[in-house]
N, C-alpha and C. Protein backbone atom coordinates (compact mmCIF):
# COMPACT_ATOMS: atom_id res chain seq x y z
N UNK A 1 -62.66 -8.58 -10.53
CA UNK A 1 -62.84 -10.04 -10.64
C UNK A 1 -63.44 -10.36 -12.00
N UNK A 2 -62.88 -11.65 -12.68
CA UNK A 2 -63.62 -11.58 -14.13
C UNK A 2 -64.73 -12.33 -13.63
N UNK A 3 -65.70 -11.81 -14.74
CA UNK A 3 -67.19 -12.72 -14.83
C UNK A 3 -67.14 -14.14 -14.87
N UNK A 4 -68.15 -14.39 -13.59
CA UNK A 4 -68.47 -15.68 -13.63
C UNK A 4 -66.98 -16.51 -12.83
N UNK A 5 -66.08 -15.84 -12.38
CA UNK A 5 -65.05 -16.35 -11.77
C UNK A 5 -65.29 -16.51 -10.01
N UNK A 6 -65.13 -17.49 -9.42
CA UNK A 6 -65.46 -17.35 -8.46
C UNK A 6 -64.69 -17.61 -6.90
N UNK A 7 -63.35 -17.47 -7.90
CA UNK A 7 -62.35 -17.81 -6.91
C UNK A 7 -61.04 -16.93 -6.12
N UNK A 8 -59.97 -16.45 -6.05
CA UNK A 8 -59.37 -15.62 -6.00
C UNK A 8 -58.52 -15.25 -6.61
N UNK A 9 -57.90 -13.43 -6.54
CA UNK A 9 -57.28 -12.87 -7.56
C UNK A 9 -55.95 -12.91 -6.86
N UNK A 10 -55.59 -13.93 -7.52
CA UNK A 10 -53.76 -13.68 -6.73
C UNK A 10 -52.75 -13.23 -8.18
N UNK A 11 -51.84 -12.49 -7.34
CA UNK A 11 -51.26 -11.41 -7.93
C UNK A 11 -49.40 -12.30 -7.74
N UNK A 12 -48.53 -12.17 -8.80
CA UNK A 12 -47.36 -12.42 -8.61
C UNK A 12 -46.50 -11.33 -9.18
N UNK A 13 -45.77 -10.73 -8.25
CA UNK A 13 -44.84 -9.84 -8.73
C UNK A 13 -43.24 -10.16 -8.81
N UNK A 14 -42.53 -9.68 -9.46
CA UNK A 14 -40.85 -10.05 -9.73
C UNK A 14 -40.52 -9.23 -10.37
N UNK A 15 -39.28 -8.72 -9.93
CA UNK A 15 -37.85 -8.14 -10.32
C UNK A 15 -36.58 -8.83 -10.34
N UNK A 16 -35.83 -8.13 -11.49
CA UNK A 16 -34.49 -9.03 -11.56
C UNK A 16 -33.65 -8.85 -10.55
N UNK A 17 -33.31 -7.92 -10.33
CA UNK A 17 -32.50 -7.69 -9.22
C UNK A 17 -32.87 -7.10 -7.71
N UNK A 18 -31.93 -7.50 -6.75
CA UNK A 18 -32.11 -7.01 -5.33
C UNK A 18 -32.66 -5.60 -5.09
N UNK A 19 -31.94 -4.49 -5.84
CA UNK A 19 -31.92 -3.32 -5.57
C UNK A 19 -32.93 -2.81 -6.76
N UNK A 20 -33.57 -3.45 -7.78
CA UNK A 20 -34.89 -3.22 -8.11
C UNK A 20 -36.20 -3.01 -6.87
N UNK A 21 -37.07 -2.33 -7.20
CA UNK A 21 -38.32 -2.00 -6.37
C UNK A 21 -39.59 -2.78 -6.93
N UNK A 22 -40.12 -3.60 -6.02
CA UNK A 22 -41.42 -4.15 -6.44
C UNK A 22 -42.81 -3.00 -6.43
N UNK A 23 -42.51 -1.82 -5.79
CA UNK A 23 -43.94 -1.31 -5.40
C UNK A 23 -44.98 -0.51 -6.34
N UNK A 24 -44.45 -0.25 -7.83
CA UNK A 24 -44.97 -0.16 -9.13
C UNK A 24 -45.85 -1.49 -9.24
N UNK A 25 -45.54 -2.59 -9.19
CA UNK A 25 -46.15 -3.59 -9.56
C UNK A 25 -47.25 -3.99 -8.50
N UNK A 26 -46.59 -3.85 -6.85
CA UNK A 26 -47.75 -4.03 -5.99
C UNK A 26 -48.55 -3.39 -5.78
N UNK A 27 -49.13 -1.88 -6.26
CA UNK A 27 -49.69 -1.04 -6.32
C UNK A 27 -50.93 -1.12 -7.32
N UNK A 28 -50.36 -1.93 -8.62
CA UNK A 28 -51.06 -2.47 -9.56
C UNK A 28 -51.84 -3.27 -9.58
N UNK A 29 -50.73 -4.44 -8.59
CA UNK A 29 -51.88 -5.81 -8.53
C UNK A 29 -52.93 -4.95 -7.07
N UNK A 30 -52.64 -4.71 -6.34
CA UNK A 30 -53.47 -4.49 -5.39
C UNK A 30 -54.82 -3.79 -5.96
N UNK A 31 -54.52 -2.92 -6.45
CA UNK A 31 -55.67 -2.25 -7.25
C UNK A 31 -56.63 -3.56 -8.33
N UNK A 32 -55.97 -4.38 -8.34
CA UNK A 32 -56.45 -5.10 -9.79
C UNK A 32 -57.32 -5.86 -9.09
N UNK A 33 -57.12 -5.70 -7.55
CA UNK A 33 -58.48 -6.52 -6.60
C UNK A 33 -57.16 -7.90 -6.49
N UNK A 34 -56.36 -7.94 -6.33
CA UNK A 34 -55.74 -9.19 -5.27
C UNK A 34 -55.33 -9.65 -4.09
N UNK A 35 -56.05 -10.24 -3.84
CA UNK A 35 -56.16 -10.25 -2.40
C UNK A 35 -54.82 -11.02 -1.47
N UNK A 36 -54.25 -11.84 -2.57
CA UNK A 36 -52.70 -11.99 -2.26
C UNK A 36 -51.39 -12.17 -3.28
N UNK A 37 -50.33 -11.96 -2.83
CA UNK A 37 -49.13 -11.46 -3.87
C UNK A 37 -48.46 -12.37 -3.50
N UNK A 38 -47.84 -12.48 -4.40
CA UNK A 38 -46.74 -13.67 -4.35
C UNK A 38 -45.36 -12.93 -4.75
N UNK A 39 -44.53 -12.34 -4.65
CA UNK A 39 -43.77 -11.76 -4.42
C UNK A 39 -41.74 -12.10 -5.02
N UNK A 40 -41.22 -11.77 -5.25
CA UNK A 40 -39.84 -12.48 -5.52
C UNK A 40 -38.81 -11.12 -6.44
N UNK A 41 -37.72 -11.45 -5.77
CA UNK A 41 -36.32 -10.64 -6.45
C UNK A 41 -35.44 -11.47 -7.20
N UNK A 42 -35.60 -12.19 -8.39
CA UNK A 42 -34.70 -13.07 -9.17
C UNK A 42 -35.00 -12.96 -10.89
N UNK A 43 -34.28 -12.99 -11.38
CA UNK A 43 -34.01 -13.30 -12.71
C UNK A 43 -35.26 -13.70 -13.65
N UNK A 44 -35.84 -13.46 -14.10
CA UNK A 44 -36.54 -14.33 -15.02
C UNK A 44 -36.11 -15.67 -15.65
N UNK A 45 -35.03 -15.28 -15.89
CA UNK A 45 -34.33 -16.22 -16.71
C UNK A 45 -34.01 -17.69 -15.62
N UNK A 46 -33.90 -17.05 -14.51
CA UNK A 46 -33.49 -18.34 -13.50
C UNK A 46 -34.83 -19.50 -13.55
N UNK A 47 -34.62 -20.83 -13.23
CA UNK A 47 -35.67 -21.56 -13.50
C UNK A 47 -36.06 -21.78 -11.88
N UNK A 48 -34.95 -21.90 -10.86
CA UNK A 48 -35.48 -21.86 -9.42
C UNK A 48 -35.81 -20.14 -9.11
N UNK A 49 -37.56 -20.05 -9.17
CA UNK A 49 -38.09 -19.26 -8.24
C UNK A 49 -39.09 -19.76 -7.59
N UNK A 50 -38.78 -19.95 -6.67
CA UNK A 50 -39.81 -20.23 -5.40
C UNK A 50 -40.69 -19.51 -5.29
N UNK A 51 -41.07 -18.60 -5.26
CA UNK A 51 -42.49 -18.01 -5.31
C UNK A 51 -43.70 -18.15 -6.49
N UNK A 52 -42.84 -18.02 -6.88
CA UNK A 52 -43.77 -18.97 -8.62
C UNK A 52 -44.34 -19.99 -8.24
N UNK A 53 -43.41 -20.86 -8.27
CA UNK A 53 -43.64 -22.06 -7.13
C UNK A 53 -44.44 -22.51 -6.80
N UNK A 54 -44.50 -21.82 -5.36
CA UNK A 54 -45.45 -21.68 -4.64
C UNK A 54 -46.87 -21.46 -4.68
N UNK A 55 -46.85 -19.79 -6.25
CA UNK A 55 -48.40 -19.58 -6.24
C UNK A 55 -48.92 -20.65 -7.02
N UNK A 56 -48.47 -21.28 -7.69
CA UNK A 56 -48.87 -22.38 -8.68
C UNK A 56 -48.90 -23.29 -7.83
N UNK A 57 -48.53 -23.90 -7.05
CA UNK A 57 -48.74 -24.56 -6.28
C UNK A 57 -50.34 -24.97 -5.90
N UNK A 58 -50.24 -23.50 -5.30
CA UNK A 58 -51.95 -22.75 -4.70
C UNK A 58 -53.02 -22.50 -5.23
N UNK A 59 -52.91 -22.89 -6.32
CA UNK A 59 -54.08 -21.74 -7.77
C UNK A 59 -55.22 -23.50 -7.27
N UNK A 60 -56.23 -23.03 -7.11
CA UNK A 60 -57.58 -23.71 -7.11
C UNK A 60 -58.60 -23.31 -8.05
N UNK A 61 -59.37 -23.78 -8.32
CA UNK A 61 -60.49 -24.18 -9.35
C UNK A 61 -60.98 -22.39 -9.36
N UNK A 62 -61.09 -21.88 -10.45
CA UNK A 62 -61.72 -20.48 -10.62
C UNK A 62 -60.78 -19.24 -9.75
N UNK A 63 -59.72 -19.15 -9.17
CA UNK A 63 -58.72 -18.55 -9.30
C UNK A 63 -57.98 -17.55 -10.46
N UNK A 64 -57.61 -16.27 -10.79
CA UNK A 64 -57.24 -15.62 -11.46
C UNK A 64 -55.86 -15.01 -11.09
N UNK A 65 -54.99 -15.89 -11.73
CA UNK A 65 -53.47 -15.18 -11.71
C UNK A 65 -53.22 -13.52 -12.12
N UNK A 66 -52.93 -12.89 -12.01
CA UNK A 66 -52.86 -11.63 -12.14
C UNK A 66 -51.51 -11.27 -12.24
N UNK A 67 -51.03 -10.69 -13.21
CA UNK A 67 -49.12 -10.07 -13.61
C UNK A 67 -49.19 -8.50 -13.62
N UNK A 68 -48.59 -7.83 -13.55
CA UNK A 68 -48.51 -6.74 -14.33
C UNK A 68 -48.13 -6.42 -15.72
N UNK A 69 -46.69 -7.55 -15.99
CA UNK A 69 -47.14 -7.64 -17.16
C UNK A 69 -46.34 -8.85 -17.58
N UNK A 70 -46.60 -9.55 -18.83
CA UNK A 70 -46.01 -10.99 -19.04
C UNK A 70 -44.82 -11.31 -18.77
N UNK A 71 -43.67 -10.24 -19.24
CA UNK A 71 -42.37 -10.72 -19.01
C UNK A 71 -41.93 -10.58 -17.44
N UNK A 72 -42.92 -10.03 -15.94
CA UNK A 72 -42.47 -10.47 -14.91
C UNK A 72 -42.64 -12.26 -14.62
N UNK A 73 -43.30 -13.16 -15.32
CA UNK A 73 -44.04 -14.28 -15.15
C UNK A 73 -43.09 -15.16 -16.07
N UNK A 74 -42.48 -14.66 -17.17
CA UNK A 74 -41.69 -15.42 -17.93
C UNK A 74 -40.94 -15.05 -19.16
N UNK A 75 -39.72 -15.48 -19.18
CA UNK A 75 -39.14 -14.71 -20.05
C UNK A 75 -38.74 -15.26 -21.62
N UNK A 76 -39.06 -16.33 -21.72
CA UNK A 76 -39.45 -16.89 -23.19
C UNK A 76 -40.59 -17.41 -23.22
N UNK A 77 -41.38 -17.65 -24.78
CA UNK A 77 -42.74 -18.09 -24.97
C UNK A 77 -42.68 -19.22 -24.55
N UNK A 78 -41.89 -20.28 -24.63
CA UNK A 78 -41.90 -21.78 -23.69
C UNK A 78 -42.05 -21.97 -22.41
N UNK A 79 -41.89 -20.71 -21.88
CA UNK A 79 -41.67 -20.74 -20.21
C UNK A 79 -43.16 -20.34 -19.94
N UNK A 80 -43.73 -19.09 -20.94
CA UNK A 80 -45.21 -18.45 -20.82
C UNK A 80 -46.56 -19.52 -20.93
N UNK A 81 -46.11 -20.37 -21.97
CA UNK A 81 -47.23 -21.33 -22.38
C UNK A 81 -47.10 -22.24 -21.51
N UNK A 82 -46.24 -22.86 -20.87
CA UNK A 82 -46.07 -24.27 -19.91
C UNK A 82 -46.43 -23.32 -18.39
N UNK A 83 -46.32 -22.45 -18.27
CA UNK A 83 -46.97 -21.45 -16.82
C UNK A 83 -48.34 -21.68 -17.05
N UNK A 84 -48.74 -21.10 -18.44
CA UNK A 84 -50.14 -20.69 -18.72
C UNK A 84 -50.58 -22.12 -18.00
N UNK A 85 -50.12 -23.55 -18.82
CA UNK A 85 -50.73 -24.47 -19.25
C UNK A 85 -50.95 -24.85 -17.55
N UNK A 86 -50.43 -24.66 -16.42
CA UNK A 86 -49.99 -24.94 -15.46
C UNK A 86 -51.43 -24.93 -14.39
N UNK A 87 -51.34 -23.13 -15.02
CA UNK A 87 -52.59 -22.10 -14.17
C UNK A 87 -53.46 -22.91 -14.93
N UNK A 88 -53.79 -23.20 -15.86
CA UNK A 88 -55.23 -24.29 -16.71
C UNK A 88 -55.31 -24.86 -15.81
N UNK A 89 -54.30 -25.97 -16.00
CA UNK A 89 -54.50 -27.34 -15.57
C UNK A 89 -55.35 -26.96 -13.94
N UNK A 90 -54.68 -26.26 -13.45
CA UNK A 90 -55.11 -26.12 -11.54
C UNK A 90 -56.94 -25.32 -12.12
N UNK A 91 -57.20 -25.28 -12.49
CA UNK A 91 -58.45 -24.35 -12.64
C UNK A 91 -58.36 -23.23 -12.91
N UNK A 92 -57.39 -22.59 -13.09
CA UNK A 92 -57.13 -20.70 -12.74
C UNK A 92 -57.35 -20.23 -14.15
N UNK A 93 -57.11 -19.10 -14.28
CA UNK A 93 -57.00 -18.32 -15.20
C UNK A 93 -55.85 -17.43 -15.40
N UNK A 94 -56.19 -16.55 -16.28
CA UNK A 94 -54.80 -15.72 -16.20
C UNK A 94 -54.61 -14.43 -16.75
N UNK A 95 -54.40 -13.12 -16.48
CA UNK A 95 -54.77 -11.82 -16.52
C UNK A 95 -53.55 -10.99 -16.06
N UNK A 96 -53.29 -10.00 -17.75
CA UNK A 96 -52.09 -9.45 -17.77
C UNK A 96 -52.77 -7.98 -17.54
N UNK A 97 -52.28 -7.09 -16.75
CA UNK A 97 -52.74 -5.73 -16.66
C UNK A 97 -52.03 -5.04 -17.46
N UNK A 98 -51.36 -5.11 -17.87
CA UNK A 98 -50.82 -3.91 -19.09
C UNK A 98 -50.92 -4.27 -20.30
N UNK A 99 -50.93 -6.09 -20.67
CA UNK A 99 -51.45 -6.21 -22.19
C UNK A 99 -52.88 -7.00 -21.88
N UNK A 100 -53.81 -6.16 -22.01
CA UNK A 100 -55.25 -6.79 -21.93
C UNK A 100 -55.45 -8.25 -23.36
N UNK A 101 -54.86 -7.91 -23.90
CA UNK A 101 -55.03 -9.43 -25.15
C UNK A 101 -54.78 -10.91 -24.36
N UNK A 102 -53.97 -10.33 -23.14
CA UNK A 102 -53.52 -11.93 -22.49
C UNK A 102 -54.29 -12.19 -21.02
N UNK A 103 -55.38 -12.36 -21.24
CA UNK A 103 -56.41 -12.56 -20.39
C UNK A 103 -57.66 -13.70 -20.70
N UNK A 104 -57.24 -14.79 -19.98
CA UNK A 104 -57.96 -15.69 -20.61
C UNK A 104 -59.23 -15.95 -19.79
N UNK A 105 -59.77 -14.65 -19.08
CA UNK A 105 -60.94 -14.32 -18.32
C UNK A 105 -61.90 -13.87 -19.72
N UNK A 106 -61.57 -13.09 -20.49
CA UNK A 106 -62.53 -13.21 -21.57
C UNK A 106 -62.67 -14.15 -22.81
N UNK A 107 -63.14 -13.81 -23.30
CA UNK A 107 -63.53 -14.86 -24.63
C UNK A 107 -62.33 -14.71 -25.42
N UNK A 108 -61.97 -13.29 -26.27
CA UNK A 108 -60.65 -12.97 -26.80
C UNK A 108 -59.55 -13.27 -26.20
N UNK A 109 -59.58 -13.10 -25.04
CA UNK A 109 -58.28 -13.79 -24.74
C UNK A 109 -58.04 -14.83 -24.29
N UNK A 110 -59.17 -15.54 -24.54
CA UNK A 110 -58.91 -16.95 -24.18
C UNK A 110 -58.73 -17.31 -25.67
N UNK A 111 -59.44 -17.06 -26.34
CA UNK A 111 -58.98 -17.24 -28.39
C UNK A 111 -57.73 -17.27 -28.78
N UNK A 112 -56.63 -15.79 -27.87
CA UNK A 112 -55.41 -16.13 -28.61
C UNK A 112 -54.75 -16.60 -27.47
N UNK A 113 -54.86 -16.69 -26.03
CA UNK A 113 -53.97 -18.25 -25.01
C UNK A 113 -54.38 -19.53 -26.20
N UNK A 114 -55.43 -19.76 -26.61
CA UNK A 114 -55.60 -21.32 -27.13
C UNK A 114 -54.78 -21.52 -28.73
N UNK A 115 -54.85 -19.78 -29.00
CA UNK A 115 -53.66 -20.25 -30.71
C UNK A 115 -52.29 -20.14 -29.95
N UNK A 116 -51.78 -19.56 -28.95
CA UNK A 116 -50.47 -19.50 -28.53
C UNK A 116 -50.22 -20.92 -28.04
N UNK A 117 -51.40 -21.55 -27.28
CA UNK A 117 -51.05 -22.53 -26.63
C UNK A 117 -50.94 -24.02 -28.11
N UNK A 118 -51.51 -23.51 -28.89
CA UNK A 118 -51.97 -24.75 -30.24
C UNK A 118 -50.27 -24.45 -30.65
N UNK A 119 -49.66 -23.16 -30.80
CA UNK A 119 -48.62 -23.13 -31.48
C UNK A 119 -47.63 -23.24 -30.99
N UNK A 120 -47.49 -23.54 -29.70
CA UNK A 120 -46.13 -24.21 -28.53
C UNK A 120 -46.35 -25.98 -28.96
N UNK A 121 -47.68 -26.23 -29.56
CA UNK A 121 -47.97 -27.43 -29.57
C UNK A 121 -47.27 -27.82 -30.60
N UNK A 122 -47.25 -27.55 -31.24
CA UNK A 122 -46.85 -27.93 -32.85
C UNK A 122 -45.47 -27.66 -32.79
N UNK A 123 -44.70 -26.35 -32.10
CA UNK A 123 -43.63 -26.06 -32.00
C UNK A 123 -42.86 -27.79 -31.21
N UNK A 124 -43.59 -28.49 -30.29
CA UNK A 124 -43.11 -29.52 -29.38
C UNK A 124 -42.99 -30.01 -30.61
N UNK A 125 -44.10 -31.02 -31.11
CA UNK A 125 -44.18 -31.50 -32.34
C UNK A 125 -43.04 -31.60 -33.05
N UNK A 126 -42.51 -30.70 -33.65
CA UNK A 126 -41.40 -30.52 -34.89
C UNK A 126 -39.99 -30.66 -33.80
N UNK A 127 -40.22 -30.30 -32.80
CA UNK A 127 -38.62 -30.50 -31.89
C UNK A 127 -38.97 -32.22 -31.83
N UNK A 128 -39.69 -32.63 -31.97
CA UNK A 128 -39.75 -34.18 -31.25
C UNK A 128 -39.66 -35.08 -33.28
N UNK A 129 -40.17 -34.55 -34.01
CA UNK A 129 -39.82 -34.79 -35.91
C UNK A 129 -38.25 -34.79 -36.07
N UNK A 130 -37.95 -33.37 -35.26
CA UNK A 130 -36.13 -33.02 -35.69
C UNK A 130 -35.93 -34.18 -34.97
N UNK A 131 -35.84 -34.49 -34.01
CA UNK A 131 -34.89 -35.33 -32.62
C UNK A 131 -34.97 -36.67 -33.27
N UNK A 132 -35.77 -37.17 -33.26
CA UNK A 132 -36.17 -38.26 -34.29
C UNK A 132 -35.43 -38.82 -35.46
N UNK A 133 -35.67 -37.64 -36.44
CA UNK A 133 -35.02 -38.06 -37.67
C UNK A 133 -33.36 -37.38 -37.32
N UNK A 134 -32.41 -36.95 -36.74
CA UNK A 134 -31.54 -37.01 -36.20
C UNK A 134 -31.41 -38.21 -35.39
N UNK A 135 -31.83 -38.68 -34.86
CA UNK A 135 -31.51 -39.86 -33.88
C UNK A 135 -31.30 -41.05 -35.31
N UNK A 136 -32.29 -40.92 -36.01
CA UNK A 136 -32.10 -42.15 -37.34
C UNK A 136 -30.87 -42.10 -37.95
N UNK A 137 -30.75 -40.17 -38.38
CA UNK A 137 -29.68 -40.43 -39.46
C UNK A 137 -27.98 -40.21 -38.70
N UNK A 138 -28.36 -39.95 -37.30
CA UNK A 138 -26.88 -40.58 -36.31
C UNK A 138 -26.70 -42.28 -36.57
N UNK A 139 -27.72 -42.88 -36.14
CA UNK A 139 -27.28 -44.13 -36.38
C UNK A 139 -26.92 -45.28 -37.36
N UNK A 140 -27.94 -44.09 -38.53
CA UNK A 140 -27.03 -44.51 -39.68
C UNK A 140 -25.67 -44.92 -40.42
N UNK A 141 -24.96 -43.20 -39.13
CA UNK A 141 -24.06 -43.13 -39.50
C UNK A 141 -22.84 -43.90 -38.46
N UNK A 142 -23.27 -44.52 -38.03
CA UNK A 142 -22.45 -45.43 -36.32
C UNK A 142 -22.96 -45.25 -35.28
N UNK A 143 -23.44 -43.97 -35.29
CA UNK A 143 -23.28 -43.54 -33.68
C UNK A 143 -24.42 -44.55 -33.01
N UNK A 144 -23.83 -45.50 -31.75
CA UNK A 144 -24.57 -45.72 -30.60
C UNK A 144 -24.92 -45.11 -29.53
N UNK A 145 -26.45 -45.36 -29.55
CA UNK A 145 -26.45 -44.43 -27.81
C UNK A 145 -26.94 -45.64 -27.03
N UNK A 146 -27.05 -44.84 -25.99
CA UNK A 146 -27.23 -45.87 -24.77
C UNK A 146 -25.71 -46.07 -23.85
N UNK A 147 -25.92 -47.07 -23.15
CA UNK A 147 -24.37 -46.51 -22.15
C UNK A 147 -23.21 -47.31 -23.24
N UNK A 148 -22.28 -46.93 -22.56
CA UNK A 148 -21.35 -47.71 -23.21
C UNK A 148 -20.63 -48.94 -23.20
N UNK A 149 -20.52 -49.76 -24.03
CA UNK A 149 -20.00 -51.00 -23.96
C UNK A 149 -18.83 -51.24 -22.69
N UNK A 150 -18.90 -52.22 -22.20
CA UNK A 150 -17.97 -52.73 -21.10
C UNK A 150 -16.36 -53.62 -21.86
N UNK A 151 -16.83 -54.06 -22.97
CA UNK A 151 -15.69 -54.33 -23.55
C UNK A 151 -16.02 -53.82 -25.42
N UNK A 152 -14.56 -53.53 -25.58
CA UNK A 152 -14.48 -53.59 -27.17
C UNK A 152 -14.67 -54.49 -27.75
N UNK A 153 -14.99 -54.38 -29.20
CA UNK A 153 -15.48 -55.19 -30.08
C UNK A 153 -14.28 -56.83 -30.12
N UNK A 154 -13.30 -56.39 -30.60
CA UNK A 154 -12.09 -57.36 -30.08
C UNK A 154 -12.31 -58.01 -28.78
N UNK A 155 -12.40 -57.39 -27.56
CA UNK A 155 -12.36 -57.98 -26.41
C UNK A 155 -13.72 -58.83 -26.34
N UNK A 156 -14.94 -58.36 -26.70
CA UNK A 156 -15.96 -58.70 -26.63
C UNK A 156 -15.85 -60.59 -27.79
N UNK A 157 -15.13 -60.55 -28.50
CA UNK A 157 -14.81 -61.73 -29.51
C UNK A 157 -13.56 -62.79 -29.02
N UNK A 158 -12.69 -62.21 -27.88
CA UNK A 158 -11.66 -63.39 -27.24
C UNK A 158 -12.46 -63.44 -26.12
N UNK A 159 -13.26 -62.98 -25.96
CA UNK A 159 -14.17 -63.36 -24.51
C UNK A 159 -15.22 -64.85 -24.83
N UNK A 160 -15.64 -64.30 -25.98
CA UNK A 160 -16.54 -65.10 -26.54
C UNK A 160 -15.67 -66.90 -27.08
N UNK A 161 -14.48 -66.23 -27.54
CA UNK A 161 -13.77 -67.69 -28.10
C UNK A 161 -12.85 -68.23 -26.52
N UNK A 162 -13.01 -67.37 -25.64
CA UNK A 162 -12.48 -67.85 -23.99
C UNK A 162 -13.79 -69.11 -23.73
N UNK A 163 -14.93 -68.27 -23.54
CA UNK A 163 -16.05 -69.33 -23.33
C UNK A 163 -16.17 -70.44 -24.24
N UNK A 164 -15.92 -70.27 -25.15
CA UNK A 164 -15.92 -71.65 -26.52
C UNK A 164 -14.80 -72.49 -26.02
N UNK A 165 -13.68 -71.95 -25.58
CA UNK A 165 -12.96 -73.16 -24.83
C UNK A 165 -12.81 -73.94 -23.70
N UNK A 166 -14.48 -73.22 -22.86
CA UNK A 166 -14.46 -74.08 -21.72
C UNK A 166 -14.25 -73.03 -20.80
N UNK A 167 -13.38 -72.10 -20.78
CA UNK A 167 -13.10 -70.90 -19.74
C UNK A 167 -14.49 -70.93 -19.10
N UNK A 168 -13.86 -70.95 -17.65
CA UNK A 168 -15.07 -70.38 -16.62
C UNK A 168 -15.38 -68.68 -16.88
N UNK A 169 -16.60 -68.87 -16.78
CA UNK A 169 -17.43 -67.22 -17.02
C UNK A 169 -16.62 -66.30 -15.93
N UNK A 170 -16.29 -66.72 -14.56
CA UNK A 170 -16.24 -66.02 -13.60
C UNK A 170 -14.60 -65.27 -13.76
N UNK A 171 -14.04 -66.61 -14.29
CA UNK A 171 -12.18 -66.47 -14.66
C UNK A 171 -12.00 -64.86 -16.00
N UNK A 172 -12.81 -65.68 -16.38
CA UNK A 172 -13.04 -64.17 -18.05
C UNK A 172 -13.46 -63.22 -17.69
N UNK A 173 -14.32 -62.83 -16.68
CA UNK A 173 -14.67 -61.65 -16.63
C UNK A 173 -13.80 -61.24 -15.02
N UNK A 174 -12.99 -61.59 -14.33
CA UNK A 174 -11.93 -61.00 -13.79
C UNK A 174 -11.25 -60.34 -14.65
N UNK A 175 -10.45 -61.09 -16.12
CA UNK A 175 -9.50 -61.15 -17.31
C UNK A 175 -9.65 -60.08 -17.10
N UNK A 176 -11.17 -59.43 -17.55
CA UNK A 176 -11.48 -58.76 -18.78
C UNK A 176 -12.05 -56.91 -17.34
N UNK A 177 -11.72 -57.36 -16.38
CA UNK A 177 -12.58 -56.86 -15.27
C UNK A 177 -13.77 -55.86 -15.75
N UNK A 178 -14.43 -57.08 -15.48
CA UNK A 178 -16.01 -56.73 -15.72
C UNK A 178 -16.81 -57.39 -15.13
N UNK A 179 -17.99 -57.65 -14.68
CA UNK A 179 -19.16 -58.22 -14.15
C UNK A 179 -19.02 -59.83 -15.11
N UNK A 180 -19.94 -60.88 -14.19
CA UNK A 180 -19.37 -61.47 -14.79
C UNK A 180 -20.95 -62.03 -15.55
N UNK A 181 -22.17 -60.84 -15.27
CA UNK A 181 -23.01 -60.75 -15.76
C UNK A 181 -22.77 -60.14 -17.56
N UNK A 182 -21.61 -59.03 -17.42
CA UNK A 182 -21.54 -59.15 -19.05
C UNK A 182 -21.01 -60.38 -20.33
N UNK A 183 -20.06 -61.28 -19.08
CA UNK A 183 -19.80 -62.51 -20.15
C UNK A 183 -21.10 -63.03 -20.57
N UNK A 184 -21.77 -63.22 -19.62
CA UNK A 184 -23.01 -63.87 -19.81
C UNK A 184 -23.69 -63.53 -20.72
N UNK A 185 -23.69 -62.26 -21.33
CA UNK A 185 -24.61 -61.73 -22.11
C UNK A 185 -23.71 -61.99 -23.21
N UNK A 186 -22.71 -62.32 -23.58
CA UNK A 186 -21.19 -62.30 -24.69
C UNK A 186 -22.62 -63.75 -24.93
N UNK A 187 -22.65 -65.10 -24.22
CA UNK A 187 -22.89 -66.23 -24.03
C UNK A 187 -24.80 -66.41 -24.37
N UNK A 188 -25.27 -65.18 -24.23
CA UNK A 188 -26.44 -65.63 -24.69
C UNK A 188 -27.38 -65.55 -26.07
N UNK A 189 -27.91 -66.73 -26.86
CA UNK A 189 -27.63 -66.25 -28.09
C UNK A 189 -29.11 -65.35 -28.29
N UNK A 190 -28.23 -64.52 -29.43
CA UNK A 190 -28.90 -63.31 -30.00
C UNK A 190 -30.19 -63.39 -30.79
């Protein structure tokens, strides 16, 4: 149990496949003092595992997640830091038995969870800078987003000179079959 922790050591084990063996790993956590396992045969890579799930679900205030080792828990650093951030948020902690650096029961390893976790931060950061200045210099270049127009630019302009002659809204947007909420919007000024 780490110092000063006062909650429980739950243990999650996973293998990729069916005909893989968990009992290397349950042998580990059991020894590591966990008093329950959370258990699963799927992919890392898959994003539905239910037992994950589940223990996250469960993690209460002073709780210590326990792995054998990081890549049963997650298989890219985005998947590791948003787990980590997960077990935080619930109170827990988090404790790798084969790489002792990723244990944020001590001081050191809570030092490099908080630069891993600062540098997923910044990593968001620059994906949300790119997306951004892509979204600008798309629309620079034409591109609209959002849904798509109900009529073309043309249609959208004999709709408009339909209503200038009196055409009922309801008649034009049969024409044009469309709502007859989009004439309306042809009709309201900009």
């Amino acid at each position: 149990m780490a110092k000063g922790s006062t909650g429980m050591r739950i243990g999650y084990a996973r293998v990729s496949t069916l005909d893989q063996k968990l009992d290397l790993q349950m042998q580990a956590l059991k020894k590591a003092g966990c008093k329950k396992i959370f258990r699963e045969k799927v992919s890392g890579t898959s994003r539905n595992r239910p037992e994950l799930t589940r223990m996250l679900d469960q993690i209460r205030d002073g709780d210590v997640v326990v792995v054998w080792k990081l890549d049963r828990l997650a298989r890219s650093t985005r998947d590791l830091l948003e787990t980590m951030e997960s077990i935080r948020d619930s109170g827990g902690q988090f404790q790798s038995i084969s790489e002792p650096w990723a244990d944020s029961t001590s001081p050191a390893g809570k030092m490099i969870m908080t630069v891993f976790a600062g540098i997923a931060e910044f990593e968001r950061e620059l994906i949300r800078e790119r997306t951004a200045a892509g979204r600008i210099a798309a629309r620079d270049k034409g591109v609209r987003f959002g849904r798509p127009r109900k009529l073309t630019p043309q249609q959208a302009k004999l709709a408009k000179r339909l209503l200038d002659e009196g055409k009922l809204v309801k008649e034009i947007a049969e024409t044009f079959e469309v709502h007859v909420a989009t004439i309306y919007r042809l009709a309201a000024p900009k």
